[in-house]
N, C-alpha and C. Protein backbone atom coordinates (compact mmCIF):
# COMPACT_ATOMS: atom_id res chain seq x y z
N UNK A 1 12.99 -7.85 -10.37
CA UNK A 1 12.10 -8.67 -9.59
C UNK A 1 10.88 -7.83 -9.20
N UNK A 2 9.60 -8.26 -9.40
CA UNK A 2 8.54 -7.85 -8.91
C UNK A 2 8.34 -8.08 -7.32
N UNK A 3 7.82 -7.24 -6.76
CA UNK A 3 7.68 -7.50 -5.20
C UNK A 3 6.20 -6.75 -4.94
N UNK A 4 5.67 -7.58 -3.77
CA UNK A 4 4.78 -7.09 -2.91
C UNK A 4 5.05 -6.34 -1.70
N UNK A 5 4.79 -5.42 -1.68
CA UNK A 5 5.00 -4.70 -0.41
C UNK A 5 3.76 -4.70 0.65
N UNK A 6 4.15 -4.81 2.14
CA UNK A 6 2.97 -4.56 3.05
C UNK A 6 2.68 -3.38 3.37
N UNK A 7 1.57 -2.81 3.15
CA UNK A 7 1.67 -1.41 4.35
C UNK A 7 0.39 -1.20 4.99
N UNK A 8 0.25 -0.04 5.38
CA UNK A 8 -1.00 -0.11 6.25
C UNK A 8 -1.94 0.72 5.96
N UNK A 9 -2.69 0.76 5.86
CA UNK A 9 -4.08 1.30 5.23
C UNK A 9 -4.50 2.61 5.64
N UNK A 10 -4.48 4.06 5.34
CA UNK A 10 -4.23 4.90 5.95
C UNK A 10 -5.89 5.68 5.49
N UNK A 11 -6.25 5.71 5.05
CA UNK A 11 -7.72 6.21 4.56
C UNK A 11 -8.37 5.59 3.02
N UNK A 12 -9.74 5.81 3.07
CA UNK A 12 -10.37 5.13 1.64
C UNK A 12 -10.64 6.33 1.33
N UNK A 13 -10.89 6.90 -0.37
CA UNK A 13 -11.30 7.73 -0.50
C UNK A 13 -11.94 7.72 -1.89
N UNK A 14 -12.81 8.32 -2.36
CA UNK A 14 -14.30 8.10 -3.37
C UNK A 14 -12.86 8.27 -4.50
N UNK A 15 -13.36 7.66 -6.31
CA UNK A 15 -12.67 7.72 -7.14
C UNK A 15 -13.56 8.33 -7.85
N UNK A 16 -13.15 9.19 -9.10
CA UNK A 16 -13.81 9.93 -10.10
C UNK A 16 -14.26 8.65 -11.41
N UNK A 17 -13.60 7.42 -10.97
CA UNK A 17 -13.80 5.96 -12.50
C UNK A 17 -14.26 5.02 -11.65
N UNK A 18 -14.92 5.20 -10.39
CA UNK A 18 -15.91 4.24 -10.07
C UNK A 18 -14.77 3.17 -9.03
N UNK A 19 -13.89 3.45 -8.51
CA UNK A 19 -13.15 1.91 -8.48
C UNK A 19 -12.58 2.48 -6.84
N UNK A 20 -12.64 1.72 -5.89
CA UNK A 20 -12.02 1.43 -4.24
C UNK A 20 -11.04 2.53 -4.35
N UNK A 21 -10.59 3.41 -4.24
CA UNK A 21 -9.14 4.01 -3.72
C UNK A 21 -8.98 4.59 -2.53
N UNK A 22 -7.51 4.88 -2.45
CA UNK A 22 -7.25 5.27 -0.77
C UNK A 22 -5.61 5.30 -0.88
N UNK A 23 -5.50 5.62 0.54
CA UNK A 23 -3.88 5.76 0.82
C UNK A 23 -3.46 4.77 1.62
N UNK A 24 -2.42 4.51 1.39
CA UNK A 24 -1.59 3.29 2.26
C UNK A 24 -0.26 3.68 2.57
N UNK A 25 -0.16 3.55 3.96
CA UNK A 25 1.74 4.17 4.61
C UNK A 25 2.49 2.70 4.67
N UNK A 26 3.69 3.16 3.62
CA UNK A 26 4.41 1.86 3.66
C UNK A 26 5.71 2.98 4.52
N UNK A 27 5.95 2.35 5.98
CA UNK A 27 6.82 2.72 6.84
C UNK A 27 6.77 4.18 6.88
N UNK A 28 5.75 5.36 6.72
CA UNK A 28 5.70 6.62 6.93
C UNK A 28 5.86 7.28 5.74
N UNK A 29 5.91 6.50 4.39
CA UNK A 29 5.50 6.90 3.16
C UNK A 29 4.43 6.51 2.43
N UNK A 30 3.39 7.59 2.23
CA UNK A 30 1.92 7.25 1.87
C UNK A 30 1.94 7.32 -0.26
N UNK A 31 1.40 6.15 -0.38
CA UNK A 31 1.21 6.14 -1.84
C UNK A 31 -0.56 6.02 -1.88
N UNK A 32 -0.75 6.53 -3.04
CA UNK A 32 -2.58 6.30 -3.46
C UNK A 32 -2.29 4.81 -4.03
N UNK A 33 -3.52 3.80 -3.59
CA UNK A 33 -3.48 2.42 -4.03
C UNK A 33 -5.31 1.95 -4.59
N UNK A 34 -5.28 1.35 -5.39
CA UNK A 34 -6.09 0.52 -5.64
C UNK A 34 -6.70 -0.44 -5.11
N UNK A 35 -8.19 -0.37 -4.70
CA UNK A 35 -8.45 -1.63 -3.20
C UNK A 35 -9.15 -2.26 -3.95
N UNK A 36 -9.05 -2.51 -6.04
CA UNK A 36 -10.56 -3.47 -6.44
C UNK A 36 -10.25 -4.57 -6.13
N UNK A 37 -8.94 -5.31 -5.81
CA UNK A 37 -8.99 -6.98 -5.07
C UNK A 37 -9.08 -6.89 -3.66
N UNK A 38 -9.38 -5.92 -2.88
CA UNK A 38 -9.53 -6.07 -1.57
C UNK A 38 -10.46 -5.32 -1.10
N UNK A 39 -12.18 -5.10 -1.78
CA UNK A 39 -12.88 -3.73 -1.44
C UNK A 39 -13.14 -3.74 0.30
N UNK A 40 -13.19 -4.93 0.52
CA UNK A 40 -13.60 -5.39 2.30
C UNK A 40 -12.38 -4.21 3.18
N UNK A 41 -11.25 -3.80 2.43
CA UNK A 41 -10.12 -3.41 3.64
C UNK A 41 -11.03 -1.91 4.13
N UNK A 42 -10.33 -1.69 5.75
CA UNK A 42 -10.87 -0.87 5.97
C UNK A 42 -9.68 -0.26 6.60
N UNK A 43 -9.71 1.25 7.12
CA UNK A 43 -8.64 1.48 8.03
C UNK A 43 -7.80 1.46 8.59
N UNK A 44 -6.45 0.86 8.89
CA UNK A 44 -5.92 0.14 9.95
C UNK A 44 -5.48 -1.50 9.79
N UNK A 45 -6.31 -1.62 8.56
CA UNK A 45 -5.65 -3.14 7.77
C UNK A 45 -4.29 -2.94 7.45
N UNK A 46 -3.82 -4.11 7.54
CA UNK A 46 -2.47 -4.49 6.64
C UNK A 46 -3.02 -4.54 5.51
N UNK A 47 -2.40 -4.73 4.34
CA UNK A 47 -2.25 -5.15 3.09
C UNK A 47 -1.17 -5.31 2.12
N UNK A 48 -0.93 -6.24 1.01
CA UNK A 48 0.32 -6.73 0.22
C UNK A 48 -0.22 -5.61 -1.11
N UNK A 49 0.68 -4.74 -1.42
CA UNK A 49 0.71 -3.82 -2.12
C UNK A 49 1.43 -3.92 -3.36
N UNK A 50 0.68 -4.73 -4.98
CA UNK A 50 1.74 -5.21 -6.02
C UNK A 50 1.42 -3.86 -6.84
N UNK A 51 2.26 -3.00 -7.94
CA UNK A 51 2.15 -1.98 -8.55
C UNK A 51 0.71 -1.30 -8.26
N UNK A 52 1.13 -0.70 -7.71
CA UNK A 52 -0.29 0.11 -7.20
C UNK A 52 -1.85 -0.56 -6.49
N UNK A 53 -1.71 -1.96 -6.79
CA UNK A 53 -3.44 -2.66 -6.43
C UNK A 53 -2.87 -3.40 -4.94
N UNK A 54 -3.70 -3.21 -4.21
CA UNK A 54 -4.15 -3.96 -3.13
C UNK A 54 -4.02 -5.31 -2.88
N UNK A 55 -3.59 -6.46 -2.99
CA UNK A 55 -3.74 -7.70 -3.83
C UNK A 55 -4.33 -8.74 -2.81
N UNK A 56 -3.84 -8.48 -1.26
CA UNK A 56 -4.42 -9.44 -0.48
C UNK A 56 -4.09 -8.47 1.30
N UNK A 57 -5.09 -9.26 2.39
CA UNK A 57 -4.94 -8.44 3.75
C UNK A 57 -4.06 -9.40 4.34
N UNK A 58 -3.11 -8.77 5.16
CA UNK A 58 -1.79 -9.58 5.79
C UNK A 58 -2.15 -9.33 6.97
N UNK A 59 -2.04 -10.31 8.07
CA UNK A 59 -1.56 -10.00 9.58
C UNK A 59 -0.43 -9.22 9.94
N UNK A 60 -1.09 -8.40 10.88
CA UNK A 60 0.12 -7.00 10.99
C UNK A 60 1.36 -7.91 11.72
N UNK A 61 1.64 -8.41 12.45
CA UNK A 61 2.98 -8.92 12.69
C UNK A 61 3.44 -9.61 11.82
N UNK A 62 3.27 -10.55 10.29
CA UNK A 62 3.65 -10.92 9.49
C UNK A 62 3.63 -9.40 8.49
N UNK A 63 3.35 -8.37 8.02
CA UNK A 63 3.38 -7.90 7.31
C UNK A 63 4.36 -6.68 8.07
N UNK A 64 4.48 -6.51 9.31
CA UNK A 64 5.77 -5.62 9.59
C UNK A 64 7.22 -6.94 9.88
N UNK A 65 6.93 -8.13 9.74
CA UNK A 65 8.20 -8.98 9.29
C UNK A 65 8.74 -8.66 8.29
N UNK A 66 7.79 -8.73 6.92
CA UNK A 66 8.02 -8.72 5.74
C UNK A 66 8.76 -7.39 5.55
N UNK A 67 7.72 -6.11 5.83
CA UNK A 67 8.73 -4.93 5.33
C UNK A 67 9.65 -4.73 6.07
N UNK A 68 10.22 -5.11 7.40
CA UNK A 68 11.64 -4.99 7.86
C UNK A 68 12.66 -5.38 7.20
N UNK A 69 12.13 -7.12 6.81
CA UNK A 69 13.19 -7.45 5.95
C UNK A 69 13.42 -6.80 4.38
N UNK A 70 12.45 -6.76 3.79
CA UNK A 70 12.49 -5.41 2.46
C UNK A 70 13.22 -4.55 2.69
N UNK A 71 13.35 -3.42 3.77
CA UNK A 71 14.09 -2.51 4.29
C UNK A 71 15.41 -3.02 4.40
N UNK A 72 15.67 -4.35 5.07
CA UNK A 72 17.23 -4.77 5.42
C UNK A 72 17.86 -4.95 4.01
N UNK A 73 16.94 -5.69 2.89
CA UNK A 73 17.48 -6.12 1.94
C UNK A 73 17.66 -4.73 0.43
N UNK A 74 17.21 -3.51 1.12
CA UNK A 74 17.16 -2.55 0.40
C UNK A 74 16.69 -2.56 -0.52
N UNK A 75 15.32 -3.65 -0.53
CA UNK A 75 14.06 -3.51 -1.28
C UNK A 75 13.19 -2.44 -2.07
N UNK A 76 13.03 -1.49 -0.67
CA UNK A 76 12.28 -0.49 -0.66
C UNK A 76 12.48 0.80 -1.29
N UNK A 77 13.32 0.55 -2.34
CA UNK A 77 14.23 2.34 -2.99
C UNK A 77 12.71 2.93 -3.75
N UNK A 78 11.91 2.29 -4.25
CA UNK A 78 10.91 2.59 -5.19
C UNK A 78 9.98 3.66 -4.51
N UNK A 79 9.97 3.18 -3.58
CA UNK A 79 8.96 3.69 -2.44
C UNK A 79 9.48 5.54 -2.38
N UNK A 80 10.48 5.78 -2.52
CA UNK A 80 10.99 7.24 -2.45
C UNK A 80 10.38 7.70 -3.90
N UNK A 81 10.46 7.22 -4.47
CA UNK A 81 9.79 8.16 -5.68
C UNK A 81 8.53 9.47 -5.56
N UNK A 82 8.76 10.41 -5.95
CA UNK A 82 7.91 11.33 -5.56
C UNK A 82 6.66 11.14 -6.39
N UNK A 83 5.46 11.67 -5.33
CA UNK A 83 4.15 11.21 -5.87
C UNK A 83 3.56 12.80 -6.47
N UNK A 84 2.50 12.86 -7.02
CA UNK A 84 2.20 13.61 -7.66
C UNK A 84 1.02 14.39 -6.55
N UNK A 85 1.21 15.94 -6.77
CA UNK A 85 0.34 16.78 -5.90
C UNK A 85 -0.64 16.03 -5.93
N UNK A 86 -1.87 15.94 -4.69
CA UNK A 86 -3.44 15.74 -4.96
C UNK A 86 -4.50 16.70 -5.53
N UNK A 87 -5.09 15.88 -6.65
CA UNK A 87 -5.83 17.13 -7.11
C UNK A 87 -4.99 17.45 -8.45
N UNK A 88 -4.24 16.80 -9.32
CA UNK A 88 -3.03 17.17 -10.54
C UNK A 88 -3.83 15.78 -11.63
């Protein structure tokens, strides 16, 4: 099953191919994400997080619903995967 995950928008940062990137903490784990369907997010946004892209901005009390229940339903194993040094 494909899933969207919510998380929260943790910094934007310049790309070397022209395109929105940044970090996003899904529950205190930060992945690099893709913001070209959401260039408007800023800081402190929610957002629905599908394989790496940005896809839409969630209301933070609906989007910490969502990943609680992800978490209950042991959704979230993907999310442990180790990310690659910055700068590799």
């Amino acid at each position: 099953m494909c899933l969207g995950v919510p998380g929260k928008v943790v910094r934007l940062e310049p790309s070397a191919v022209d395109m929105p990137m940044g970090v996003v903490s899904f529950g205190g784990i930060t992945k690099e994400v893709c913001f070209a369907y959401t260039p408007e997010v800023v800081p402190g946004d929610w957002v629905l997080v599908h394989v790496g892209f940005a896809i839409s901005r969630l209301d933070e009390d609906h989007a910490l619903e969502v990943f609680r229940t992800l978490k209950e339903l042991g959704e979230l194993s993907e999310l442990d995967v180790p990310q690659p040094a910055r700068g590799s």
